[in-house]
Each structure stands twice: as structure tokens, then as C-alpha cells.
N, C-alpha and C. Protein backbone atom coordinates (compact mmCIF):
# COMPACT_ATOMS: atom_id res chain seq x y z
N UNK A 1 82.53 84.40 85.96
CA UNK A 1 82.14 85.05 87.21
C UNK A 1 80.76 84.56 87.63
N UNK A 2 80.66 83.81 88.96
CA UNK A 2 79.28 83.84 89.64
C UNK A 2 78.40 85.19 89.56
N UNK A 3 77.28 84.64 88.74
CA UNK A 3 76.01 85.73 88.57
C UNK A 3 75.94 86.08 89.99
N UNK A 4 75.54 85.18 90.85
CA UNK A 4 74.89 85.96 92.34
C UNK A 4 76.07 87.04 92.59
N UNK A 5 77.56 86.65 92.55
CA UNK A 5 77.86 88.23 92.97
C UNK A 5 78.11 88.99 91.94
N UNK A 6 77.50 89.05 90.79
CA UNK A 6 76.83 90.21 89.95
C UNK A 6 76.23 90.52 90.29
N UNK A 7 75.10 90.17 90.59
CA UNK A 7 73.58 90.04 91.27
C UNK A 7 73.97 91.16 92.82
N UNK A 8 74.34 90.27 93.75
CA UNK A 8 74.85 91.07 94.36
C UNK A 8 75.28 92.96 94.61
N UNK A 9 76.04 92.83 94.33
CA UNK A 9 77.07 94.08 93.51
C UNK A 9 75.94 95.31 92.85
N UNK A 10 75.01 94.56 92.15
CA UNK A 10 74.48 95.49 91.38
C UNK A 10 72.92 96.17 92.14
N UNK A 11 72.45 94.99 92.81
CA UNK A 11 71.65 95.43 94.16
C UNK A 11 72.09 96.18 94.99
N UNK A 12 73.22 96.22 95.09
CA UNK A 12 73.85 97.02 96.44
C UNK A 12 74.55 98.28 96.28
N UNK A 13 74.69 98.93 94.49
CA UNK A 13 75.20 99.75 94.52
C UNK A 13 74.77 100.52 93.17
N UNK A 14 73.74 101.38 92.70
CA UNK A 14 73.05 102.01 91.27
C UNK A 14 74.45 102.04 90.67
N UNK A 15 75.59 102.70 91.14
CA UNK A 15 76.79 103.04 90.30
C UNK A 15 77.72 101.81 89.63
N UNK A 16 77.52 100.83 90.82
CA UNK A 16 78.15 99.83 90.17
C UNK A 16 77.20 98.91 89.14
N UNK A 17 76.12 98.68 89.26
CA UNK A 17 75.36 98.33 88.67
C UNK A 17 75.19 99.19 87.23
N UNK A 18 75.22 100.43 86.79
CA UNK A 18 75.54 100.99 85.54
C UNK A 18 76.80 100.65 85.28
N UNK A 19 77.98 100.38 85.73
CA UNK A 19 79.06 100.24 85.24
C UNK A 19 78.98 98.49 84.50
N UNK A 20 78.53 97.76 85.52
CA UNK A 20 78.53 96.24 85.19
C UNK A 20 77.64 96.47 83.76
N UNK A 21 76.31 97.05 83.86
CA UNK A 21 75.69 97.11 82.47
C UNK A 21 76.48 97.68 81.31
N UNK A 22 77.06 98.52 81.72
CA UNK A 22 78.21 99.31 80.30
C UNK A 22 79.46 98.48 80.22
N UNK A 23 80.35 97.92 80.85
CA UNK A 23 81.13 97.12 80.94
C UNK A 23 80.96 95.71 80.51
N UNK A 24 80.13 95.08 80.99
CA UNK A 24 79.74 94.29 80.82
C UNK A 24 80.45 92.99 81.65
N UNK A 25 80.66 91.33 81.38
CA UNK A 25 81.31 90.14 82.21
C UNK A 25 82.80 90.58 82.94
N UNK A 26 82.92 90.31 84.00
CA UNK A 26 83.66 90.86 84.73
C UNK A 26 85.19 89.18 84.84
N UNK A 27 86.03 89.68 83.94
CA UNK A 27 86.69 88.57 83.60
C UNK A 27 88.37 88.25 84.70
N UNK A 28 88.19 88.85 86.16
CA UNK A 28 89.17 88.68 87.06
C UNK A 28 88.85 87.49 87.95
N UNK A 29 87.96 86.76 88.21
CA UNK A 29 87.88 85.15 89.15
C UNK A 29 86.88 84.25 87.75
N UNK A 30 87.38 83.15 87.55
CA UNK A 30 88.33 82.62 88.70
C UNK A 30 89.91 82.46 88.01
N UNK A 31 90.13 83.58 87.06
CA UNK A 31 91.39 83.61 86.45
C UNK A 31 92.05 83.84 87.75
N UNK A 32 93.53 83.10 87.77
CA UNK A 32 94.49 83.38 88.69
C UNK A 32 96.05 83.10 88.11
N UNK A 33 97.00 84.29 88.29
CA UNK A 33 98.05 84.31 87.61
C UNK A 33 99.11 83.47 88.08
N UNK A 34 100.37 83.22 87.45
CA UNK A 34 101.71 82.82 88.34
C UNK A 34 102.10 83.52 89.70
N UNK A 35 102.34 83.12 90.59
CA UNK A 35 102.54 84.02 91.51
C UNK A 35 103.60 84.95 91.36
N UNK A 36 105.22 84.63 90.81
CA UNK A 36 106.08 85.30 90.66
C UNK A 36 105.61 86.14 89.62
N UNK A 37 105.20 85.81 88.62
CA UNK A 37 104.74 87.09 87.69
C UNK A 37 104.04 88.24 87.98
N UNK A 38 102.68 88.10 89.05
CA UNK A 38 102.10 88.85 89.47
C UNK A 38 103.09 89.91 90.27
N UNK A 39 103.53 89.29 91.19
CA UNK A 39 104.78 89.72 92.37
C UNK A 39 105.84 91.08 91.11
N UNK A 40 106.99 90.54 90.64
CA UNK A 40 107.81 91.37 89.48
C UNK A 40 106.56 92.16 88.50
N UNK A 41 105.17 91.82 88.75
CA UNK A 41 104.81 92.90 87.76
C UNK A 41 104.06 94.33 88.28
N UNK A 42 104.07 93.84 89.84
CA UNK A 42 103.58 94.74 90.57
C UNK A 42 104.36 95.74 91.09
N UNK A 43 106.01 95.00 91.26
CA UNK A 43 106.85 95.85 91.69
C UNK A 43 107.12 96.97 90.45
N UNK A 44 107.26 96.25 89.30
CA UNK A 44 107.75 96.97 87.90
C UNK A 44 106.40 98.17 88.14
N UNK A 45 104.78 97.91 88.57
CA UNK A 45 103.98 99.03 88.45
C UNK A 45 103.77 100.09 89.59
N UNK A 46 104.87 99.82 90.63
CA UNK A 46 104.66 100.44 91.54
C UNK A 46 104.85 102.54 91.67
N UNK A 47 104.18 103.05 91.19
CA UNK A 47 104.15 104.60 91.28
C UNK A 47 104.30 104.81 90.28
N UNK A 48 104.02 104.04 88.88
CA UNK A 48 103.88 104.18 87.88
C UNK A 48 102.41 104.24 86.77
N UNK A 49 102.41 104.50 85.66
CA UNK A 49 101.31 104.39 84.78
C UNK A 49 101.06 103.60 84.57
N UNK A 50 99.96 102.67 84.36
CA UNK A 50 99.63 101.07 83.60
C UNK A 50 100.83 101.33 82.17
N UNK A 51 100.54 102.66 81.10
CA UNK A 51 100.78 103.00 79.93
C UNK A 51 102.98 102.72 80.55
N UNK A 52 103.39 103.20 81.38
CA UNK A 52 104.65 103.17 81.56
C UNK A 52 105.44 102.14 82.10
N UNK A 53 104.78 101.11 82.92
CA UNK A 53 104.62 100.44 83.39
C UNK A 53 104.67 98.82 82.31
N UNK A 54 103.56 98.57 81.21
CA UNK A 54 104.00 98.03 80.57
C UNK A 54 105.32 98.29 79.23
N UNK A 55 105.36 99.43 79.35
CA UNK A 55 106.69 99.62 78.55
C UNK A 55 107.98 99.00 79.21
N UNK A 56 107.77 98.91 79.89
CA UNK A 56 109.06 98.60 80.69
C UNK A 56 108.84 96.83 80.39
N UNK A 57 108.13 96.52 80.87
CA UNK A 57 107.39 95.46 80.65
C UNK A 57 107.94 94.43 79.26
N UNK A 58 107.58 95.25 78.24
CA UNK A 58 107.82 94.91 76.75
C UNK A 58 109.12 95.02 76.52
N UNK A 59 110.17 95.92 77.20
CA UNK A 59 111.47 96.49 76.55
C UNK A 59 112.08 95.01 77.46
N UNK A 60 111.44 94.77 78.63
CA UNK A 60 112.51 93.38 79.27
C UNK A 60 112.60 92.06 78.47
N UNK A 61 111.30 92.28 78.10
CA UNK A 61 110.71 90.79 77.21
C UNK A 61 111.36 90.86 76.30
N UNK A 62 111.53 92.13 75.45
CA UNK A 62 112.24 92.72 73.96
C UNK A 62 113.98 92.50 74.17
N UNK A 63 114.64 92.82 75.43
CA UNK A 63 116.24 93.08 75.39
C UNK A 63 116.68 92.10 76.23
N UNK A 64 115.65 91.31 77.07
CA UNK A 64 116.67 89.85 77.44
C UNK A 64 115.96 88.55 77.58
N UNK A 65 114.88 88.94 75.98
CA UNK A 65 114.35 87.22 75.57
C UNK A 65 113.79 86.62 76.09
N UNK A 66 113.23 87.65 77.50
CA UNK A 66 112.07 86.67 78.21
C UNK A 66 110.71 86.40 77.79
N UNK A 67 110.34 85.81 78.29
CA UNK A 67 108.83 85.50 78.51
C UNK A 67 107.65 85.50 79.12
N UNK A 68 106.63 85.97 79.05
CA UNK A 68 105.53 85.62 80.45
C UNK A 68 104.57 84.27 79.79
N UNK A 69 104.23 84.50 81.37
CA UNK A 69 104.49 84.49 82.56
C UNK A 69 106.36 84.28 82.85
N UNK A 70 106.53 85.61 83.66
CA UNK A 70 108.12 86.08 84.11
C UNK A 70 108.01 84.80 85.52
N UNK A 71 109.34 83.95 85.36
CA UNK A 71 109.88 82.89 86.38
C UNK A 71 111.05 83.09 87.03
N UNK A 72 111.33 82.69 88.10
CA UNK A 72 112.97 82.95 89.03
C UNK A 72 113.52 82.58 88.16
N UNK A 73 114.12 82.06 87.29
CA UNK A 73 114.99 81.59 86.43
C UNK A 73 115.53 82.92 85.69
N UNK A 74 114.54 83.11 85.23
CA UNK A 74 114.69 84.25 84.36
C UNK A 74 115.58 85.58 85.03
N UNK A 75 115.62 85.68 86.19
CA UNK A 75 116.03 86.88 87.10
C UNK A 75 117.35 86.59 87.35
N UNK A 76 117.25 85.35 88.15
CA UNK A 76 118.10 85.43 89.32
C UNK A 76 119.85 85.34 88.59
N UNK A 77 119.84 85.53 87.82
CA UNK A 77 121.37 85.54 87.38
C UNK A 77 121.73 86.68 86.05
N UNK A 78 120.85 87.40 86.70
CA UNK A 78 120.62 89.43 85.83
C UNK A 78 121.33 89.98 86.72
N UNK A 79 122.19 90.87 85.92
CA UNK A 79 123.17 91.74 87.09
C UNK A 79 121.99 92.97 87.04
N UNK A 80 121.87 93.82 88.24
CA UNK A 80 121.27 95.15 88.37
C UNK A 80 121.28 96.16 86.86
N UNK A 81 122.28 95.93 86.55
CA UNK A 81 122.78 97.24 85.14
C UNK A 81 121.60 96.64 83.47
N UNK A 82 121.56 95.47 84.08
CA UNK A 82 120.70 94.57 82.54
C UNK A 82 119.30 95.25 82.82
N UNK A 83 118.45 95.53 84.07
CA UNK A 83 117.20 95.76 84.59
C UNK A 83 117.14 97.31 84.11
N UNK A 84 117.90 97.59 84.90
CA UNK A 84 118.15 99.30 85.07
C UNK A 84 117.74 100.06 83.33
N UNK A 85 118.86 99.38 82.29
CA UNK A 85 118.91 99.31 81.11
C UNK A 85 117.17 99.13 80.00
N UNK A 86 116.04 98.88 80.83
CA UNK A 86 115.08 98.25 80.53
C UNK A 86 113.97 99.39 81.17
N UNK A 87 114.78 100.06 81.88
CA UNK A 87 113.89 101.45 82.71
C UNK A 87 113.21 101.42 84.43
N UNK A 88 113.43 100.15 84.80
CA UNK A 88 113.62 100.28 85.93
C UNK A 88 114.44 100.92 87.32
N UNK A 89 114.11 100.97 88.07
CA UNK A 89 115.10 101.78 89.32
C UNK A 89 115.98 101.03 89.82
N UNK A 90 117.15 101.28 90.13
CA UNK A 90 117.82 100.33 91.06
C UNK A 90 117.47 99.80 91.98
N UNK A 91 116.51 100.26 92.48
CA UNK A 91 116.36 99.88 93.98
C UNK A 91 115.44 98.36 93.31
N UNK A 92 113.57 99.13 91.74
CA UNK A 92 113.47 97.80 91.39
C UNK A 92 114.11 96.59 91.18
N UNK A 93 115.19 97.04 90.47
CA UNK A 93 115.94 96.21 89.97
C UNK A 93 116.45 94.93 91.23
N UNK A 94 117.06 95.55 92.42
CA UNK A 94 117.42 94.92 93.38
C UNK A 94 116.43 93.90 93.68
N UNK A 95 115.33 94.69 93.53
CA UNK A 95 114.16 93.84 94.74
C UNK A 95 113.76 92.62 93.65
N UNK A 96 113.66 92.56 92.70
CA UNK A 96 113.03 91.44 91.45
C UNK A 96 114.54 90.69 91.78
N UNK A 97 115.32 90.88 91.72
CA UNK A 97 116.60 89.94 91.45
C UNK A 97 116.44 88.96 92.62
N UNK A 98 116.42 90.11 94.03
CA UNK A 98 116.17 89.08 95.41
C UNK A 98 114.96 88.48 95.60
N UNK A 99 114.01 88.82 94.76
CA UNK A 99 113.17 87.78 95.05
C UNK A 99 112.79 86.54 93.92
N UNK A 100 113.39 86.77 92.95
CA UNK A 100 114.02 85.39 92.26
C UNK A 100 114.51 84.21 93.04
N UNK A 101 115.57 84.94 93.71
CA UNK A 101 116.66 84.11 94.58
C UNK A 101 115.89 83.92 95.82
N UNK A 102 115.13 84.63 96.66
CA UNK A 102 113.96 83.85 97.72
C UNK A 102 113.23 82.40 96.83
N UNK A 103 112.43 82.69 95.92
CA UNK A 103 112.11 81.63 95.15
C UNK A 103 112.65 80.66 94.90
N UNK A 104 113.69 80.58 93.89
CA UNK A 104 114.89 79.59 94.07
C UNK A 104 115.23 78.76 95.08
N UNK A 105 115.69 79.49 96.17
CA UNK A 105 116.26 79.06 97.41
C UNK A 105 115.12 78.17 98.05
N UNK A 106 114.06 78.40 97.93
CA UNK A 106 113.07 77.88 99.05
C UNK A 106 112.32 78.48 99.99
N UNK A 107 113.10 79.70 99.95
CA UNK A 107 112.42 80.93 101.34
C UNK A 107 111.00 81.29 100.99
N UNK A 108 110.61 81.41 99.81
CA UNK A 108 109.45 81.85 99.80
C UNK A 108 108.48 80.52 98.97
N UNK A 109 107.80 80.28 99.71
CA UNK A 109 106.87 79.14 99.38
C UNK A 109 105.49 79.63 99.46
N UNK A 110 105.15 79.90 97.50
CA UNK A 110 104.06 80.45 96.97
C UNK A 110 102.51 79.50 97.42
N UNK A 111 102.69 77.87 97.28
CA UNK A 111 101.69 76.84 97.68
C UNK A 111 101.69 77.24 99.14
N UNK A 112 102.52 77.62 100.12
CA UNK A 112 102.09 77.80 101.10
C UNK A 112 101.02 78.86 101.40
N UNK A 113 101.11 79.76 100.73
CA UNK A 113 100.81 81.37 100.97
C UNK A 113 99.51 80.67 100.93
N UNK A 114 98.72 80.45 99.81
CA UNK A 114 97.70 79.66 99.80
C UNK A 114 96.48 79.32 100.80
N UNK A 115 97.43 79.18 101.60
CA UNK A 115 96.70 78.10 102.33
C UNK A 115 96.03 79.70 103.94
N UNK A 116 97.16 80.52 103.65
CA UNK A 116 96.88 81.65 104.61
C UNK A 116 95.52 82.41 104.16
N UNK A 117 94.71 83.26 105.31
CA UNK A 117 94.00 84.20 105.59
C UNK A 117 94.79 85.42 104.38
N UNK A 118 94.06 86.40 104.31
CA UNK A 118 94.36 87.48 103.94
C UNK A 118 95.33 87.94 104.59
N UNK A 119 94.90 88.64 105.96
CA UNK A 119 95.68 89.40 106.89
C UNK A 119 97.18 88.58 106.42
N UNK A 120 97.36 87.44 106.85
CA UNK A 120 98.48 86.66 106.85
C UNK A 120 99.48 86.54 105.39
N UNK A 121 98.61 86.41 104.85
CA UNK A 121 99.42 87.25 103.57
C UNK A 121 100.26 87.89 103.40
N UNK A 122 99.45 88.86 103.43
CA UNK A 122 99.79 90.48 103.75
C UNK A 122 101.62 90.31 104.72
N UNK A 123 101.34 90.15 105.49
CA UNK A 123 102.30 89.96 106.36
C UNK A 123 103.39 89.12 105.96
N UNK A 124 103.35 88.20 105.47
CA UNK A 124 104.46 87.24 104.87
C UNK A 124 105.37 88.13 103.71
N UNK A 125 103.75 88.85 103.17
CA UNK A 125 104.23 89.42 101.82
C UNK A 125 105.61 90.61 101.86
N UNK A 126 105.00 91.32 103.55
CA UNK A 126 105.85 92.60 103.39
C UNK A 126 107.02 92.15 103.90
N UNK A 127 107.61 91.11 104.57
CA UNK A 127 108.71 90.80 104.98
C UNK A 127 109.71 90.62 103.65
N UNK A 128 109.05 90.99 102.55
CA UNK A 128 110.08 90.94 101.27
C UNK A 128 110.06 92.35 101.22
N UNK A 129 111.72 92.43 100.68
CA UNK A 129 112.10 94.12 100.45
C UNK A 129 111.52 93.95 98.70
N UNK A 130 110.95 95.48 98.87
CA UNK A 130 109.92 95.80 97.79
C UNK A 130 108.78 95.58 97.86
N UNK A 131 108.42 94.70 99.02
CA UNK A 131 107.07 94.52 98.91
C UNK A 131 105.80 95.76 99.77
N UNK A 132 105.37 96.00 99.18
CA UNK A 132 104.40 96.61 100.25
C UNK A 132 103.14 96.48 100.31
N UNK A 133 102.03 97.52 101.17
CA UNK A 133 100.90 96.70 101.03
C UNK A 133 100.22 96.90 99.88
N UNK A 134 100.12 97.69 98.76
CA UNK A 134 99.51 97.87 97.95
C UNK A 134 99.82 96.46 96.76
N UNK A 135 101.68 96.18 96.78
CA UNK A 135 101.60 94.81 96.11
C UNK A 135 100.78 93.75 96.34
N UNK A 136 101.16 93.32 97.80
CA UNK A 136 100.49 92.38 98.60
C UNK A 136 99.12 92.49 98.08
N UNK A 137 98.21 93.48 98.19
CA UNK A 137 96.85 93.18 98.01
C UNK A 137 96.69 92.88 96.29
N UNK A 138 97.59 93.46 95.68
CA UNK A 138 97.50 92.94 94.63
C UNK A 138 98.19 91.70 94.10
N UNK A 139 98.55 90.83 94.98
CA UNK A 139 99.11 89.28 95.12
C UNK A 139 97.80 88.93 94.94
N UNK A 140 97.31 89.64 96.35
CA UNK A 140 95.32 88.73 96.72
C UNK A 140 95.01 88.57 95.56
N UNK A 141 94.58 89.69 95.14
CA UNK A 141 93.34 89.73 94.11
C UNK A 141 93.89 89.42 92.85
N UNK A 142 94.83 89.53 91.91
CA UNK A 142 95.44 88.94 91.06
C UNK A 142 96.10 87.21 90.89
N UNK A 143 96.51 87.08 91.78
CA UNK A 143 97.34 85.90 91.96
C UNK A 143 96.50 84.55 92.61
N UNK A 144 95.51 84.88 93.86
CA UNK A 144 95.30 83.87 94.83
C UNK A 144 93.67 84.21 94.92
N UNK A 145 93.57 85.18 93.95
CA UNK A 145 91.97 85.05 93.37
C UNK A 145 91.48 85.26 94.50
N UNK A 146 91.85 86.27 95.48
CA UNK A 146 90.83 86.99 96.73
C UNK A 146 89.63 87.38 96.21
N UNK A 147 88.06 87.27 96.52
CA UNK A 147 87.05 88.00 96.09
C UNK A 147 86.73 89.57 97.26
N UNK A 148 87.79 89.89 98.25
CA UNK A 148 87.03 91.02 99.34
C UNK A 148 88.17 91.71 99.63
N UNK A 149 89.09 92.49 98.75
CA UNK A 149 89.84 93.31 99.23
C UNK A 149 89.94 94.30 98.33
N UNK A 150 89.96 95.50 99.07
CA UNK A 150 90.13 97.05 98.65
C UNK A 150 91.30 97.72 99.08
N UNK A 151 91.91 97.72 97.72
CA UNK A 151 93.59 98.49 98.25
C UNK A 151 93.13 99.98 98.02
N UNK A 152 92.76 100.00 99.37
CA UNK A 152 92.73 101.90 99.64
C UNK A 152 93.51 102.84 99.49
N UNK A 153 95.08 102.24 99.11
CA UNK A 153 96.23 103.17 98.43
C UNK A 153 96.14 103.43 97.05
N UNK A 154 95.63 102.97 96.02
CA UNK A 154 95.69 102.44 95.17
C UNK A 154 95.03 103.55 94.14
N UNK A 155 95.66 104.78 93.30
CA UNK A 155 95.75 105.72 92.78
C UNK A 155 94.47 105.57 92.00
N UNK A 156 94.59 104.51 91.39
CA UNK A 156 93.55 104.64 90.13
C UNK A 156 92.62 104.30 91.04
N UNK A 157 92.13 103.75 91.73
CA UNK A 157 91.10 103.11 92.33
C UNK A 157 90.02 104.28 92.86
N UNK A 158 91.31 105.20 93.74
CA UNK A 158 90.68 106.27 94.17
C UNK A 158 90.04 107.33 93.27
N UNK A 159 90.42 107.25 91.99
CA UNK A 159 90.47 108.48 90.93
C UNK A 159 89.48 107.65 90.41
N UNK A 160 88.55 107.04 90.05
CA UNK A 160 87.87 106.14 89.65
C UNK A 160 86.46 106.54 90.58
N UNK A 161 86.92 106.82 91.70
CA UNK A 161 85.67 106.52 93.05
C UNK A 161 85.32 107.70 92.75
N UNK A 162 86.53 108.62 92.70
CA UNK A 162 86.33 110.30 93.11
C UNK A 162 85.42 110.53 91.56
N UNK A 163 85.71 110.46 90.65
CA UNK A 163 84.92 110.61 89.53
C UNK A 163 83.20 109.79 89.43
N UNK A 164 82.69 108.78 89.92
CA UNK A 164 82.06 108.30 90.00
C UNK A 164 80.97 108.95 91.19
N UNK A 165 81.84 108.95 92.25
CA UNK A 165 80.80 109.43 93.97
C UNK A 165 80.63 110.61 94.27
N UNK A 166 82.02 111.16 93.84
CA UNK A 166 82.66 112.66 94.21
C UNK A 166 83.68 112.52 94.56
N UNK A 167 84.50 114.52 94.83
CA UNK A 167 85.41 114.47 94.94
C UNK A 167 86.28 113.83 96.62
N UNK A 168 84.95 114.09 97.32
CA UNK A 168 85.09 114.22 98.98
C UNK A 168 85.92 112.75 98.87
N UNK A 169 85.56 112.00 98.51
CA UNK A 169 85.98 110.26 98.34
C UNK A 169 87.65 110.07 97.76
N UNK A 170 87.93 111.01 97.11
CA UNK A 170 89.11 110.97 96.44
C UNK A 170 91.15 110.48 97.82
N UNK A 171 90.51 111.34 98.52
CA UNK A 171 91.63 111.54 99.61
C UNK A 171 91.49 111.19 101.00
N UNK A 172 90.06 110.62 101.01
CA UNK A 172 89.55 110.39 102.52
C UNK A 172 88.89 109.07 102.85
N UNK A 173 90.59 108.24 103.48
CA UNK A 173 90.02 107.08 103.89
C UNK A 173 88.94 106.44 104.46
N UNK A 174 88.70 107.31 105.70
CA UNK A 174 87.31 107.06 106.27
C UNK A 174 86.18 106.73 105.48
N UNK A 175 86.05 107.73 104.50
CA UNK A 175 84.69 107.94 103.70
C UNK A 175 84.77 106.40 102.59
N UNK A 176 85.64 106.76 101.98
CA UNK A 176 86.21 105.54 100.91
C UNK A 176 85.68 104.24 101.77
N UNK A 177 86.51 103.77 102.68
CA UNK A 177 85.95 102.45 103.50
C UNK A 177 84.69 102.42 103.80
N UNK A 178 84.12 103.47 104.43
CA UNK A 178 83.11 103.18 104.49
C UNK A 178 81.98 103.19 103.44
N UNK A 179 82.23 103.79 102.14
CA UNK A 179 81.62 103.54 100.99
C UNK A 179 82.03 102.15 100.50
N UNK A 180 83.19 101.41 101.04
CA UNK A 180 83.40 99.87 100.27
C UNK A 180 82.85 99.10 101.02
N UNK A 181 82.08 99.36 102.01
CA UNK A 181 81.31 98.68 102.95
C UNK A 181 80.43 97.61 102.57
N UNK A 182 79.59 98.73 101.27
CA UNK A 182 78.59 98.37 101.01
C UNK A 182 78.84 97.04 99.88
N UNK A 183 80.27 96.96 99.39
CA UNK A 183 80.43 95.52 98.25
C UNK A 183 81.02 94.68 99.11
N UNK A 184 80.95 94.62 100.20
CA UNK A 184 81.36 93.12 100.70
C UNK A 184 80.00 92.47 100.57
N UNK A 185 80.53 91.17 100.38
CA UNK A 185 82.06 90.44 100.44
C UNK A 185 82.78 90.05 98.61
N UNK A 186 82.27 91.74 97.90
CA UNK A 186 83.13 91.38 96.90
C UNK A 186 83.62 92.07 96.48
N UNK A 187 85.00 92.91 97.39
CA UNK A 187 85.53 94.17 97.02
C UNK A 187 86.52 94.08 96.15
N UNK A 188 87.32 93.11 96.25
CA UNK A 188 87.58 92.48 94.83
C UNK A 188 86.79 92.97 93.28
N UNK A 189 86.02 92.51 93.19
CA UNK A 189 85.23 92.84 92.10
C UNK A 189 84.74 93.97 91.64
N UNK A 190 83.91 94.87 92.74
CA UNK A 190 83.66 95.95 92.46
C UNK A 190 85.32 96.84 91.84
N UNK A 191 86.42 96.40 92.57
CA UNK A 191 87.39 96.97 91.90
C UNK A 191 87.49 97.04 90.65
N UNK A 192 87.30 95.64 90.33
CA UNK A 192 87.84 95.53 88.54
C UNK A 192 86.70 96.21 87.90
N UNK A 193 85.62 96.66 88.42
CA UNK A 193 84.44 97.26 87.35
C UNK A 193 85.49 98.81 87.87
N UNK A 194 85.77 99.45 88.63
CA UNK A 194 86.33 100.34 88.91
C UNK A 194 87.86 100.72 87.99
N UNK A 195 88.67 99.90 87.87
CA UNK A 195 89.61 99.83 86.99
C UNK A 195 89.59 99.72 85.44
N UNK A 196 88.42 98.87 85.24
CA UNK A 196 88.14 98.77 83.38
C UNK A 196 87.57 100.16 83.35
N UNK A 197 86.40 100.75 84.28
CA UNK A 197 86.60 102.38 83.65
C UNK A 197 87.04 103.41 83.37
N UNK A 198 88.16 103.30 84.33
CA UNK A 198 89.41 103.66 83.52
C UNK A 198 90.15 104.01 82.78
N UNK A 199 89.52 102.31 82.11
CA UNK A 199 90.39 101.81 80.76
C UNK A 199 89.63 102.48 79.69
């Protein structure tokens, strides 16, 4: 991680700046994942626990021999009942299978995404069933190594703020944004000090 936006970050905010000191190297850029892996692992965490979330995780890897980083290969010729079996929802189940087969096919072209804006992303992203915006932003910042986005849906994120700022912050977008004001342009980051406390 670039010191200056440590440096940064920690000038601009006493709270984040105790967290970076107790936490310590902030190890999310310039790591950047597979894209399909990120994608199936976001859907698998969607309204779920990190703790439940990788169980599911382990039992797929455990009962049909996969591997990560998870590839279209691996999916696209899983009937719904093999997923389901592993603790996923049907509906997950559906959406990882079809977007194997986007992959495959050609429809979704990950080097392209790349090359897009945020906003634009975003938008490509949700035209996939399952996708929404909370995945999408976590495409950004996981996958395509965004350094300035704050998924304001984003359970833990908020429960993290609300414990840290107060409670007023917990449920109230307004306030929240305008408290992430102050880490641009690295809202990205301030997240992951927000998420390892958490941990």
C-alpha cells in the first residue's frame, strides 16, 4: 500500500488513524482477485455472515472438488440440485450457473470491464441476474482494485461506523456519505481498516 494514502487517511480522520495504528499495513491494493471468483463469491455472501458464507464456500470446494480461485468451467455444467446441496439458494444457485455460461459464451468480457469508469461498471454489472449494487462495488474494490468506493449498503460497514462514530451513522445515509467525504479519494481503503475491525 502507498504510504501517502496512509498518510492521507490518517490526517484526515483521528479514528481512522487509531485503527491504521492498531491494525496495522493495509493489505487490499494492489492485490486484485480473478474476476469470476470475486463475482460467485459475492453472490455466495450476499445477506449472509462472512462465518456462513465461507462455509458454504468450503462444503463446494469439499463435495465437488473444486478449487479457488472458482472458474466458468467449474459451474457451467452443475445442475441447480449439486449447489443447493452445498447450502446455497436456488435462486444462488441459478445465478452462479448463468453466469458461468455468460463467461463461457463471450457475453461477459471481464478485460473489458477494465477499461470502464466506476459508474459504468456498476451498470454492466447489474444487467447480470444476481447482480446487484452491493456485488458490483465489491467487483470494484476486490477484483479491479478501485481505491474510492463506499458500498453504503453494506451491513458490516455500517455496524463498524455505528460503533466507531455513533449510533446516528448506523441507518442514515445522508450522514454516512457525508462522513465518507472526508476519505476521498480513498474510500476503498478506509473500508478495509473498517472491515478488519470487525475481524
Amino acid at each position: 500500500m502507498n504510504q501517502e494514502i496512509i498518510e492521507h487517511l490518517k490526517l484526515a480522520d483521528p479514528v481512522i488513524n487509531q485503527l491504521i495504528n492498531r491494525i496495522g499495513k493495509c493489505t487490499l491494493i494492489p492485490r486484485r482477485n480473478e474476476p469470476f471468483d470475486v463475482l460467485v463469491s459475492s453472490i455466495i455472501s450476499q445477506q449472509l455472515s462472512e462465518k456462513a458464507a465461507t462455509s458454504i464456500k468450503n462444503r463446494l470446494i469439499k463435495s465437488r472438488n473444486l478449487e479457488r480461485p472458482f472458474n466458468p468451467k467449474q459451474f457451467c455444467n452443475l445442475e441447480v440440485e449439486a449447489l443447493r446441496k452445498c447450502g446455497l439458494s436456488n435462486s444462488k444457485s441459478e445465478f452462479i450457473i448463468a453466469l458461468a455460461n455468460l463467461v463461457i459464451n463471450g457475453d461477459l468480457n471481464f478485460s473489458e470491464l477494465e477499461k470502464y469508469d466506476n459508474d459504468l461498471v456498476i451498470e454492466e454489472l447489474l444487467k447480470i441476474r444476481g447482480v446487484g449494487i452491493w456485488t458490483a462495488e465489491m467487483f470494484l474494490i476486490f477484483c479491479l482494485g478501485r481505491l474510492d468506493v463506499f458500498a453504503l449498503r453494506d451491513a458490516g460497514l455500517k455496524r463498524a461506523i455505528s460503533d466507531l462514530y455513533g449510533s446516528r451513522y448506523k441507518n442514515n445515509a445522508t450522514e454516512l456519505l457525508h462522513l465518507a467525504e472526508k476519505w476521498r479519494p480513498y474510500r476503498s481503503v478506509a473500508s478495509w481498516y473498517f472491515w478488519r475491525y470487525l475481524d
